[in-house]
PDB file of N, CA and C in Angstrom:
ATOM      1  N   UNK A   1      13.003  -3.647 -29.371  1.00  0.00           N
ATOM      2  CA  UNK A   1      12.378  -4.289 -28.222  1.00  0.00           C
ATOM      3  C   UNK A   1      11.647  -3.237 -27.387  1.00  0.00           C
ATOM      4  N   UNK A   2      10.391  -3.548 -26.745  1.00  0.00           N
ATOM      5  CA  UNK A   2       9.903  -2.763 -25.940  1.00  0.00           C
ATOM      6  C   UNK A   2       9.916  -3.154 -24.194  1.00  0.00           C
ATOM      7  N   UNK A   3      10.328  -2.112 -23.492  1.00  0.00           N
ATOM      8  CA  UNK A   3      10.759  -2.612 -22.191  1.00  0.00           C
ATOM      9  C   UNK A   3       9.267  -2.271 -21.505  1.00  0.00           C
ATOM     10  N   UNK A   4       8.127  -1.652 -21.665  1.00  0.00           N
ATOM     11  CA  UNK A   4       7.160  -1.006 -21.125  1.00  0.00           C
ATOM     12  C   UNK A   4       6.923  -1.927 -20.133  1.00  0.00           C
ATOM     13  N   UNK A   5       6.508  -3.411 -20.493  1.00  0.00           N
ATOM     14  CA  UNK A   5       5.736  -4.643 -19.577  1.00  0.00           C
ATOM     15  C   UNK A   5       6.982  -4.957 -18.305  1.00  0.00           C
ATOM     16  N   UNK A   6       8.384  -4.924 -18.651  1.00  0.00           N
ATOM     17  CA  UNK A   6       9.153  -5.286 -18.097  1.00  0.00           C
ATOM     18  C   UNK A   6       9.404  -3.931 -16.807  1.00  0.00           C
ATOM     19  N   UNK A   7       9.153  -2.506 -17.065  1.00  0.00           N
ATOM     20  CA  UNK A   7       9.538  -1.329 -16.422  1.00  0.00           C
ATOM     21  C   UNK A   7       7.714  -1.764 -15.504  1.00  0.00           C
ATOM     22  N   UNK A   8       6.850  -1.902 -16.024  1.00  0.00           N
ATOM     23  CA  UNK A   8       6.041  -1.932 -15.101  1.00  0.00           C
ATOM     24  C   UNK A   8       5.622  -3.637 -14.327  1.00  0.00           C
ATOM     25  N   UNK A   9       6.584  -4.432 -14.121  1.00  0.00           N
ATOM     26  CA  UNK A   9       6.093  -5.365 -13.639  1.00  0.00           C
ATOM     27  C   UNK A   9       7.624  -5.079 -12.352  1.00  0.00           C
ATOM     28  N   UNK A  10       8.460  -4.388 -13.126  1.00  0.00           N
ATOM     29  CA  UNK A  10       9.359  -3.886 -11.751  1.00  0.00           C
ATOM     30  C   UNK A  10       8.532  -3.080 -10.793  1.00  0.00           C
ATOM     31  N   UNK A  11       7.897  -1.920 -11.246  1.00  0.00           N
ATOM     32  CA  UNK A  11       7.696  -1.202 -10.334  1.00  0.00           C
ATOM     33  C   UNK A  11       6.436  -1.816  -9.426  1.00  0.00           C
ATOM     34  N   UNK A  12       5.610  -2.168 -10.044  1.00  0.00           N
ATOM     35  CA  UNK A  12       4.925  -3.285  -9.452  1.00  0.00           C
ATOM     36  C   UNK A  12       5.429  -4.575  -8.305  1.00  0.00           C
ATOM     37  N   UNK A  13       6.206  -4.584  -8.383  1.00  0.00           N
ATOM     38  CA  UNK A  13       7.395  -5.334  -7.596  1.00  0.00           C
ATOM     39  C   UNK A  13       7.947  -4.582  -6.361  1.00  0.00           C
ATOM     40  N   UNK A  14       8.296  -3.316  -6.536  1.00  0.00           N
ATOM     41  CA  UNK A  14       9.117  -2.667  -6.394  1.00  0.00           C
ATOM     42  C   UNK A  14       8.025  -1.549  -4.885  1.00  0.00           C
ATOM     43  N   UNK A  15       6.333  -1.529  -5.893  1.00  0.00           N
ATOM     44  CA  UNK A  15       5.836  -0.876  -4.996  1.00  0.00           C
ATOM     45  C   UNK A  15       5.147  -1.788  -3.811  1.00  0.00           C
ATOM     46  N   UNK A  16       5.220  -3.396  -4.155  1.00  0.00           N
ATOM     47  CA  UNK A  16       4.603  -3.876  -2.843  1.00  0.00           C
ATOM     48  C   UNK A  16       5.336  -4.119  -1.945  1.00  0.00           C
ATOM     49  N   UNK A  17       6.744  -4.150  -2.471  1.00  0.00           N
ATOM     50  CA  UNK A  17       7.910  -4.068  -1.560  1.00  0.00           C
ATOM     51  C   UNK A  17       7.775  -2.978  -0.385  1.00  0.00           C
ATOM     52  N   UNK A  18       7.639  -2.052  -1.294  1.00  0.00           N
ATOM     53  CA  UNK A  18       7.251  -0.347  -0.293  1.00  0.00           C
ATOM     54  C   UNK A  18       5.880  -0.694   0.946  1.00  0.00           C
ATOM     55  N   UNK A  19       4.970  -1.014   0.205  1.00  0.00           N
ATOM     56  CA  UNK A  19       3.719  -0.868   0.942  1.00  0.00           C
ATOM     57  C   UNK A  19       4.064  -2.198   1.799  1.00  0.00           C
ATOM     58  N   UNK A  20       4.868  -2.866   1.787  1.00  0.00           N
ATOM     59  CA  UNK A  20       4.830  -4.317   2.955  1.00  0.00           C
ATOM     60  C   UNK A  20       5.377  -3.283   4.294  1.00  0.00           C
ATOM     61  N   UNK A  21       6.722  -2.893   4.350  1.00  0.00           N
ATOM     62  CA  UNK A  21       6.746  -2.398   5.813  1.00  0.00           C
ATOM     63  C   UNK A  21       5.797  -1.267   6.109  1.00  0.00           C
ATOM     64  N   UNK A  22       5.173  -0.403   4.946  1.00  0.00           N
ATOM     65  CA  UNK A  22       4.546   0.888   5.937  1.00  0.00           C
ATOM     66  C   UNK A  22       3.331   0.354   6.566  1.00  0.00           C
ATOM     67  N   UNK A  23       3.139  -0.821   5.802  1.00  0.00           N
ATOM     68  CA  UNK A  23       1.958  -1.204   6.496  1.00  0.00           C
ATOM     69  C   UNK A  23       2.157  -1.918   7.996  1.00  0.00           C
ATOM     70  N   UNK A  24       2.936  -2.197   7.601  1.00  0.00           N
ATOM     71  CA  UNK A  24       3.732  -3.182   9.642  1.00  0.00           C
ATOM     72  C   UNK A  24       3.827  -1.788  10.169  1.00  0.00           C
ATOM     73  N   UNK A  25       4.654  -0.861   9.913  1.00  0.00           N
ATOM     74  CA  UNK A  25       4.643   0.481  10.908  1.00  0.00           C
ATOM     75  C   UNK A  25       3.920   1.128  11.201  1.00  0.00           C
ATOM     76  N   UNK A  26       2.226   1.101  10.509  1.00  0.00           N
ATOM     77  CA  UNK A  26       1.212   2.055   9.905  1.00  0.00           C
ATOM     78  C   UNK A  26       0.458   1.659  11.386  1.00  0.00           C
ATOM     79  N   UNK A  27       0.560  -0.094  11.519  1.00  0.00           N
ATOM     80  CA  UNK A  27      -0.457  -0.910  12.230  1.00  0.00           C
ATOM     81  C   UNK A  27       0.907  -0.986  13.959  1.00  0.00           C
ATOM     82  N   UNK A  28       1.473  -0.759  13.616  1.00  0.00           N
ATOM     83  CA  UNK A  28       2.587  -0.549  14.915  1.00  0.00           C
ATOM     84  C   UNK A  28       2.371   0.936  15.831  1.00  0.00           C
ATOM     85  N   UNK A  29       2.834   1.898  15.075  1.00  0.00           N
ATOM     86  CA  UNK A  29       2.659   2.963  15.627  1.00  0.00           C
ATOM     87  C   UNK A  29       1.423   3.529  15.648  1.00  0.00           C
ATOM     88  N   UNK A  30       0.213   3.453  14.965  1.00  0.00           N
ATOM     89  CA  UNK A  30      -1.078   3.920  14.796  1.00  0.00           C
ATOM     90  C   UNK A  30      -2.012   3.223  14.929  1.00  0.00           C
ATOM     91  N   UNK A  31      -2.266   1.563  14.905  1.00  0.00           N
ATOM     92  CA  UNK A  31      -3.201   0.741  14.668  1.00  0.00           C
ATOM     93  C   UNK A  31      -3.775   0.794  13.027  1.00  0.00           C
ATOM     94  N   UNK A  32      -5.108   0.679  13.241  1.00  0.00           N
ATOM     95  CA  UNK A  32      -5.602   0.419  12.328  1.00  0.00           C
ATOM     96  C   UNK A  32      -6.311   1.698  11.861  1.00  0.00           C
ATOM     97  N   UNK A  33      -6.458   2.773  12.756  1.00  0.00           N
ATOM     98  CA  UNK A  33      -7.031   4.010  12.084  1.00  0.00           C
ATOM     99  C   UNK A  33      -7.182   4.681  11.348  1.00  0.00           C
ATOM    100  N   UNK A  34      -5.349   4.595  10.351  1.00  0.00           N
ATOM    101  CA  UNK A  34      -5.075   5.487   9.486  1.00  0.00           C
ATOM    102  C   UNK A  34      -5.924   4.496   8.123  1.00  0.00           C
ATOM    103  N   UNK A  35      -6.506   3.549   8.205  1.00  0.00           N
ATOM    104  CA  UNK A  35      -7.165   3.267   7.001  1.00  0.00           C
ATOM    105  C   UNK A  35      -7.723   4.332   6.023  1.00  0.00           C
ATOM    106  N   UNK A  36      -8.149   4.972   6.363  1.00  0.00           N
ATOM    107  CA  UNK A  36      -8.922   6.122   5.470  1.00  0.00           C
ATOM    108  C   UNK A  36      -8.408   6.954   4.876  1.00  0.00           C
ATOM    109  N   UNK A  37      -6.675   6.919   5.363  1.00  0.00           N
ATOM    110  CA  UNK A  37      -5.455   7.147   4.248  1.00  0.00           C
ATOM    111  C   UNK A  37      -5.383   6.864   3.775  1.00  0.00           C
ATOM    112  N   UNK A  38      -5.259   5.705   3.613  1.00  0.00           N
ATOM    113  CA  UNK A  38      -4.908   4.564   2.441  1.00  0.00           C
ATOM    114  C   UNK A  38      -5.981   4.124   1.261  1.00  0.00           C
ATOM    115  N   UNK A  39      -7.540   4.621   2.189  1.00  0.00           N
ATOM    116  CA  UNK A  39      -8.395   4.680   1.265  1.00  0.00           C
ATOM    117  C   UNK A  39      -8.279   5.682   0.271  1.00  0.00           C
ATOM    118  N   UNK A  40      -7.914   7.383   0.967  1.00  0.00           N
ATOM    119  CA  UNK A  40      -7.516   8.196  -0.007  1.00  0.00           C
ATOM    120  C   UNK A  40      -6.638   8.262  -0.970  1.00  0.00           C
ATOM    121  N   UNK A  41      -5.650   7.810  -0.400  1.00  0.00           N
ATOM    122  CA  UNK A  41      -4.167   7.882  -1.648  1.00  0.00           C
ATOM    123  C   UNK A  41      -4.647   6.664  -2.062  1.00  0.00           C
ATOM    124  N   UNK A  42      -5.132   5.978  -2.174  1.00  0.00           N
ATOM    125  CA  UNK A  42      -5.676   4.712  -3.316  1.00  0.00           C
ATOM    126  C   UNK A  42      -6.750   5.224  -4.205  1.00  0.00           C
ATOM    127  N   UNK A  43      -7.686   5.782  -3.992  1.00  0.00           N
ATOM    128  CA  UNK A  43      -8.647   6.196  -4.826  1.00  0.00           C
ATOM    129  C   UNK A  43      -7.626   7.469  -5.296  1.00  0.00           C
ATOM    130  N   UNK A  44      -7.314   8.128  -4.991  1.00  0.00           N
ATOM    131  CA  UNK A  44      -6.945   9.428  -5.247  1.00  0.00           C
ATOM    132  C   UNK A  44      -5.580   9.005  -6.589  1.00  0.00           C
ATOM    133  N   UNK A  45      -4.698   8.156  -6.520  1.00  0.00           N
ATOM    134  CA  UNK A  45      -3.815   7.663  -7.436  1.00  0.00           C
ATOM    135  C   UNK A  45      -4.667   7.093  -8.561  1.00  0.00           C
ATOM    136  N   UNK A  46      -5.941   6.295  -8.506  1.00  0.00           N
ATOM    137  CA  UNK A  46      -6.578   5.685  -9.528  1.00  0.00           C
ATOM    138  C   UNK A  46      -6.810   6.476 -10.196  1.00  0.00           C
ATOM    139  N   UNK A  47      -7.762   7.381  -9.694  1.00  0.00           N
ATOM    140  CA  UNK A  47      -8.465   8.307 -10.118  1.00  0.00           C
ATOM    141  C   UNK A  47      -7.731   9.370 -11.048  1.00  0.00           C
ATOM    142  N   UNK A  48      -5.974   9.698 -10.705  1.00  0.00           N
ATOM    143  CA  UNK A  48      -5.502  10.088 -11.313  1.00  0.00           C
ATOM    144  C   UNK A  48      -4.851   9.491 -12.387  1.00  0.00           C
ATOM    145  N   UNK A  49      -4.865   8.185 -12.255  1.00  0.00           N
ATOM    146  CA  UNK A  49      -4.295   7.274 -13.533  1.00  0.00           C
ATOM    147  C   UNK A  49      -5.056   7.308 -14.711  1.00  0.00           C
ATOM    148  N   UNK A  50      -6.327   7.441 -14.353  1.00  0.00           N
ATOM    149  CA  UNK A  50      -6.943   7.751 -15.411  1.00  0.00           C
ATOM    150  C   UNK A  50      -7.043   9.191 -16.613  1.00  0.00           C
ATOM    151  N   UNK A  51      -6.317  10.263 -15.604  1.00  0.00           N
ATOM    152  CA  UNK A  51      -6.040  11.585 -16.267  1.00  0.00           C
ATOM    153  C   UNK A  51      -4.855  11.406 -16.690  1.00  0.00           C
ATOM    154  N   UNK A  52      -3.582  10.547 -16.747  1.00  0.00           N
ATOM    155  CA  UNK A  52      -2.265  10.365 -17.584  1.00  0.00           C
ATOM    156  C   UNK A  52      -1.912  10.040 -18.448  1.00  0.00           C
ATOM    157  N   UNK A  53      -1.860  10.507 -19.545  1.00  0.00           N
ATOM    158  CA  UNK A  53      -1.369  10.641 -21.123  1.00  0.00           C
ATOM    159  C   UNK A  53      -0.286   9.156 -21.351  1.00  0.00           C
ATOM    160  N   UNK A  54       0.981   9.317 -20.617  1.00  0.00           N
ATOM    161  CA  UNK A  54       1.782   8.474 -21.062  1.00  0.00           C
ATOM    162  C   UNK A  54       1.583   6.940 -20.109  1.00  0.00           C
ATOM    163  N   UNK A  55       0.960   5.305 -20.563  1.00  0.00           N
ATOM    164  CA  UNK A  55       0.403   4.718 -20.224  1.00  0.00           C
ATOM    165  C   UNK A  55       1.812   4.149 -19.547  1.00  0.00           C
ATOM    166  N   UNK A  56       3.181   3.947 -19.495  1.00  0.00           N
ATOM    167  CA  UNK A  56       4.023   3.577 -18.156  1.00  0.00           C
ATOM    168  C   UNK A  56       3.505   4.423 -16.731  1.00  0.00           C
ATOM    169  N   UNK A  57       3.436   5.962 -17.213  1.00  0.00           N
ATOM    170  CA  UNK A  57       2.800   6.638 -15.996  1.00  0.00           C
ATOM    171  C   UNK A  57       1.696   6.311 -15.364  1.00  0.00           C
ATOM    172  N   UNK A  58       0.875   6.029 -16.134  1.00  0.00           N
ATOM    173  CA  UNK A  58       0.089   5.798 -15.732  1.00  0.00           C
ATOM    174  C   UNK A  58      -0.388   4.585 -14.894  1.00  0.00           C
ATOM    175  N   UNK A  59       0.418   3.348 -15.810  1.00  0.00           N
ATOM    176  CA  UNK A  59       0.062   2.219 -14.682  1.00  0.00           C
ATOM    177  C   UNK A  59       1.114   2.078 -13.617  1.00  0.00           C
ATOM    178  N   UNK A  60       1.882   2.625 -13.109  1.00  0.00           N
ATOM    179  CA  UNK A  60       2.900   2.509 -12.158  1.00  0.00           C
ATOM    180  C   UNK A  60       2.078   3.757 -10.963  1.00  0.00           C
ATOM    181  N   UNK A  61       1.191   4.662 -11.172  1.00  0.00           N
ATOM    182  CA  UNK A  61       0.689   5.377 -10.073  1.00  0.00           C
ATOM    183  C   UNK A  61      -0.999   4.464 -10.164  1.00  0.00           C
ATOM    184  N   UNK A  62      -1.385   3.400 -11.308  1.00  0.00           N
ATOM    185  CA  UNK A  62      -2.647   2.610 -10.424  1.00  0.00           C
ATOM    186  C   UNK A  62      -1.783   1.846 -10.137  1.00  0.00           C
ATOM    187  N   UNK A  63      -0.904   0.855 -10.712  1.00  0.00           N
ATOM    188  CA  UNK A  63      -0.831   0.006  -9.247  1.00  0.00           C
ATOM    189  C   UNK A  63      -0.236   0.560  -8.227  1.00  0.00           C
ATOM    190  N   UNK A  64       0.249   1.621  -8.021  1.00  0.00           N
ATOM    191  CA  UNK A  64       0.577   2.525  -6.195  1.00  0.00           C
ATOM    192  C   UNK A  64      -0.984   3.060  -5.501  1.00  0.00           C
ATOM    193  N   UNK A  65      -1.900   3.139  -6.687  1.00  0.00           N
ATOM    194  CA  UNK A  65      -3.127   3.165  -5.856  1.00  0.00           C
ATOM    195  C   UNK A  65      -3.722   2.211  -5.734  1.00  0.00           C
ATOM    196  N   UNK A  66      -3.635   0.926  -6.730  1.00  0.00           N
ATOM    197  CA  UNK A  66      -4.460  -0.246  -6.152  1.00  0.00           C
ATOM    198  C   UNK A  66      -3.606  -1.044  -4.796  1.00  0.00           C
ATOM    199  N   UNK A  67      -2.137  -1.033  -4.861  1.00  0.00           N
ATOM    200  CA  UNK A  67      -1.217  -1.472  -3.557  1.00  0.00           C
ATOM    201  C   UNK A  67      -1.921  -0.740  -2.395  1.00  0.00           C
ATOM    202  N   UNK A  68      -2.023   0.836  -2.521  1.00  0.00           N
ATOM    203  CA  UNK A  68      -2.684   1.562  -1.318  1.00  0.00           C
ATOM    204  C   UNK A  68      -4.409   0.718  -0.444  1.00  0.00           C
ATOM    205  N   UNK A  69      -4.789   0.200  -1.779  1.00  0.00           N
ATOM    206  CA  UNK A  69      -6.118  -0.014  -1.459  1.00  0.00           C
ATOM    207  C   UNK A  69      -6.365  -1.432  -0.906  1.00  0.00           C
ATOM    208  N   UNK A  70      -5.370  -2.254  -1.276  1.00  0.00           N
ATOM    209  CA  UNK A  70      -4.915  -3.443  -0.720  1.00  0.00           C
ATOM    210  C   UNK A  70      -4.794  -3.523   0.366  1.00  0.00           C
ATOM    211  N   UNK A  71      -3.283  -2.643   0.930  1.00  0.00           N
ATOM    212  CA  UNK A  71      -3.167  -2.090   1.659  1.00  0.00           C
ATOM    213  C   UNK A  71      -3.425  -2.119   3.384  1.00  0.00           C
ATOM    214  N   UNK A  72      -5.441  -1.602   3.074  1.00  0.00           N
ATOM    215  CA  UNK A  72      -6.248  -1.763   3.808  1.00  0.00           C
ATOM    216  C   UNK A  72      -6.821  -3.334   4.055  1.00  0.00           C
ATOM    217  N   UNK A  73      -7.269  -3.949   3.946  1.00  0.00           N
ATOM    218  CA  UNK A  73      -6.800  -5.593   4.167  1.00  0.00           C
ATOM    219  C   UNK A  73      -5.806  -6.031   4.817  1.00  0.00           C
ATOM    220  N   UNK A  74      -4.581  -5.623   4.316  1.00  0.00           N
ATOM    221  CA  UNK A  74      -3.909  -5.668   5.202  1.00  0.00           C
ATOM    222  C   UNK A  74      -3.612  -5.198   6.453  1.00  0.00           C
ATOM    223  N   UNK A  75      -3.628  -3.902   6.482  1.00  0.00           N
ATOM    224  CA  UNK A  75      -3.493  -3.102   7.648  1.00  0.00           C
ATOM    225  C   UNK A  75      -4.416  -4.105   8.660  1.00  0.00           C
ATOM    226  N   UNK A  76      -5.925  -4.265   8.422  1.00  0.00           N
ATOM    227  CA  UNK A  76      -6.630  -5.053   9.115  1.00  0.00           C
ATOM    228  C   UNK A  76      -6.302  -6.780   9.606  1.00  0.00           C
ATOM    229  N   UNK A  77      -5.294  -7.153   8.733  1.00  0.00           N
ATOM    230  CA  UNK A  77      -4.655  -8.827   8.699  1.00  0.00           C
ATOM    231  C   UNK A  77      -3.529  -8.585   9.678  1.00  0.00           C
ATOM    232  N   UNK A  78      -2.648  -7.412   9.850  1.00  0.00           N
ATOM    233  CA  UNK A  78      -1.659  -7.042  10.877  1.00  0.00           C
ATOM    234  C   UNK A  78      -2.044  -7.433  11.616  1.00  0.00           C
ATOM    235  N   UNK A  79      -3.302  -6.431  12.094  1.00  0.00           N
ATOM    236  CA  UNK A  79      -3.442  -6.367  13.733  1.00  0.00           C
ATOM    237  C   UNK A  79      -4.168  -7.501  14.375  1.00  0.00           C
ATOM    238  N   UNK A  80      -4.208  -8.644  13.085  1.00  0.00           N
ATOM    239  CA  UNK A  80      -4.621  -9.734  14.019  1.00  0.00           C
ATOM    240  C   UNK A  80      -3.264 -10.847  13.965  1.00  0.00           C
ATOM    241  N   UNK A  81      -2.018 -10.765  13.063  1.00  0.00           N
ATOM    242  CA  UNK A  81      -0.764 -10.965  13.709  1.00  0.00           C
ATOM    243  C   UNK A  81      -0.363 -10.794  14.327  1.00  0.00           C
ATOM    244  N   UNK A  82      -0.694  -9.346  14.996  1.00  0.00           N
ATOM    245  CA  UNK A  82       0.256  -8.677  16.091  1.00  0.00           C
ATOM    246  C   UNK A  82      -1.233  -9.262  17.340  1.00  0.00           C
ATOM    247  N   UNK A  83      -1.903  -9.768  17.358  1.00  0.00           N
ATOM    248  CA  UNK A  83      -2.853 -10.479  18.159  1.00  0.00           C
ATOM    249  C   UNK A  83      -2.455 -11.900  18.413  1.00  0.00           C
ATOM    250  N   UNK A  84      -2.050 -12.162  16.988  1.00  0.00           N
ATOM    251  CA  UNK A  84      -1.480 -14.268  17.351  1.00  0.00           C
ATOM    252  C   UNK A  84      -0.058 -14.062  18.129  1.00  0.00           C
ATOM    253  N   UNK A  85       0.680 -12.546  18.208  1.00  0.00           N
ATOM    254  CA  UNK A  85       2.309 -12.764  18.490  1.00  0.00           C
ATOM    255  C   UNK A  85       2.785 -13.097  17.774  1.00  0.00           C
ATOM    256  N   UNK A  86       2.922 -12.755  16.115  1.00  0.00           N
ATOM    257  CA  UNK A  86       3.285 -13.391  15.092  1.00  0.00           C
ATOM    258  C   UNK A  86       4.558 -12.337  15.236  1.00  0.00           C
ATOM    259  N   UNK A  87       3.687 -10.793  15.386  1.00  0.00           N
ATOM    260  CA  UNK A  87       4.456  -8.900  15.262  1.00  0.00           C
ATOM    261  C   UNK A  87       4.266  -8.540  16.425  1.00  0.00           C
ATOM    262  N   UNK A  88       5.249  -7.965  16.797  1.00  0.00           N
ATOM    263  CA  UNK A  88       5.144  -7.202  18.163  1.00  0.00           C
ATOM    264  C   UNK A  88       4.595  -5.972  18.341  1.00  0.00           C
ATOM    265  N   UNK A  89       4.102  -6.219  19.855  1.00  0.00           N
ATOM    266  CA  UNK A  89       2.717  -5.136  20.117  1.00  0.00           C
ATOM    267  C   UNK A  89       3.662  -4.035  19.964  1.00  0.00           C
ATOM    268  N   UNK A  90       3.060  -2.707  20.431  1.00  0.00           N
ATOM    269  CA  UNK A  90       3.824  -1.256  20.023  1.00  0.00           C
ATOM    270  C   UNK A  90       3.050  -1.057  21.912  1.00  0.00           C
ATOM    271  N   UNK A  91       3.897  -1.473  22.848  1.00  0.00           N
ATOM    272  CA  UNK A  91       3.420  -1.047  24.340  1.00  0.00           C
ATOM    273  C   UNK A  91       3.232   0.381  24.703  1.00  0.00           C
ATOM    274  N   UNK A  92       3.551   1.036  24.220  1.00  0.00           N
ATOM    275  CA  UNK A  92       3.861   2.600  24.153  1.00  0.00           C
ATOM    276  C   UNK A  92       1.969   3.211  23.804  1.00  0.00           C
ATOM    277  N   UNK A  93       1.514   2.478  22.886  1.00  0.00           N
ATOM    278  CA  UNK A  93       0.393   2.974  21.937  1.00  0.00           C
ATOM    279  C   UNK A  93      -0.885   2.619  22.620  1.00  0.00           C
ATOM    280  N   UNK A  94      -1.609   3.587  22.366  1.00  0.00           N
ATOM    281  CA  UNK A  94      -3.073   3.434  22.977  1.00  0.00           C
ATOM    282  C   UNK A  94      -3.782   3.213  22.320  1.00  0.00           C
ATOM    283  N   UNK A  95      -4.482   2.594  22.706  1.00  0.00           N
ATOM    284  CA  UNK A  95      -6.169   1.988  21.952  1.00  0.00           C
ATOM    285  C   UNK A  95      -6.944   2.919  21.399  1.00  0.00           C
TER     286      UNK A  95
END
């Protein structure tokens, strides 16, 4: 039996799990600025998926760079939750 589809539909699982709160904290403590992080470590993971020999490696760091690139959408869909009062503002944080 081969587990390959099954090891990468976990981690796939596993990494939007990850990217759901940093993105609530990303858009809490920072707003929406740090996008251009997320643009980097998303391109920057693709880009390296494509230089990885063994293809589990490889698709478990694109989808951590396509989640990153997502990501951004989101980050931008936050801060208009935390606009309806869906997420709470971060009162502390400046514009």
């Amino acid at each position: 039996m081969y587990f390959t589809g099954i090891l990468i539909a976990l981690a796939t699982f596993l990494t939007i799990g990850l990217w759901h709160p940093i993105v609530i904290k990303t858009e809490y403590y920072w707003g929406t600025r740090p996008w251009i992080v997320y643009l980097i470590i998303g391109i920057g993971c693709i880009v390296g998926a494509l230089f990885i020999e063994d293809p589990l490696f490889s698709s478990i760091v694109g989808v951590f760079g396509a989640s990153a690139l997502w990501g951004i959408g989101e980050l931008f869909a936050q801060k208009k939750r935390v606009e309806k009062g869906w997420f709470p503002k971060n009162p502390k944080r400046r514009k």
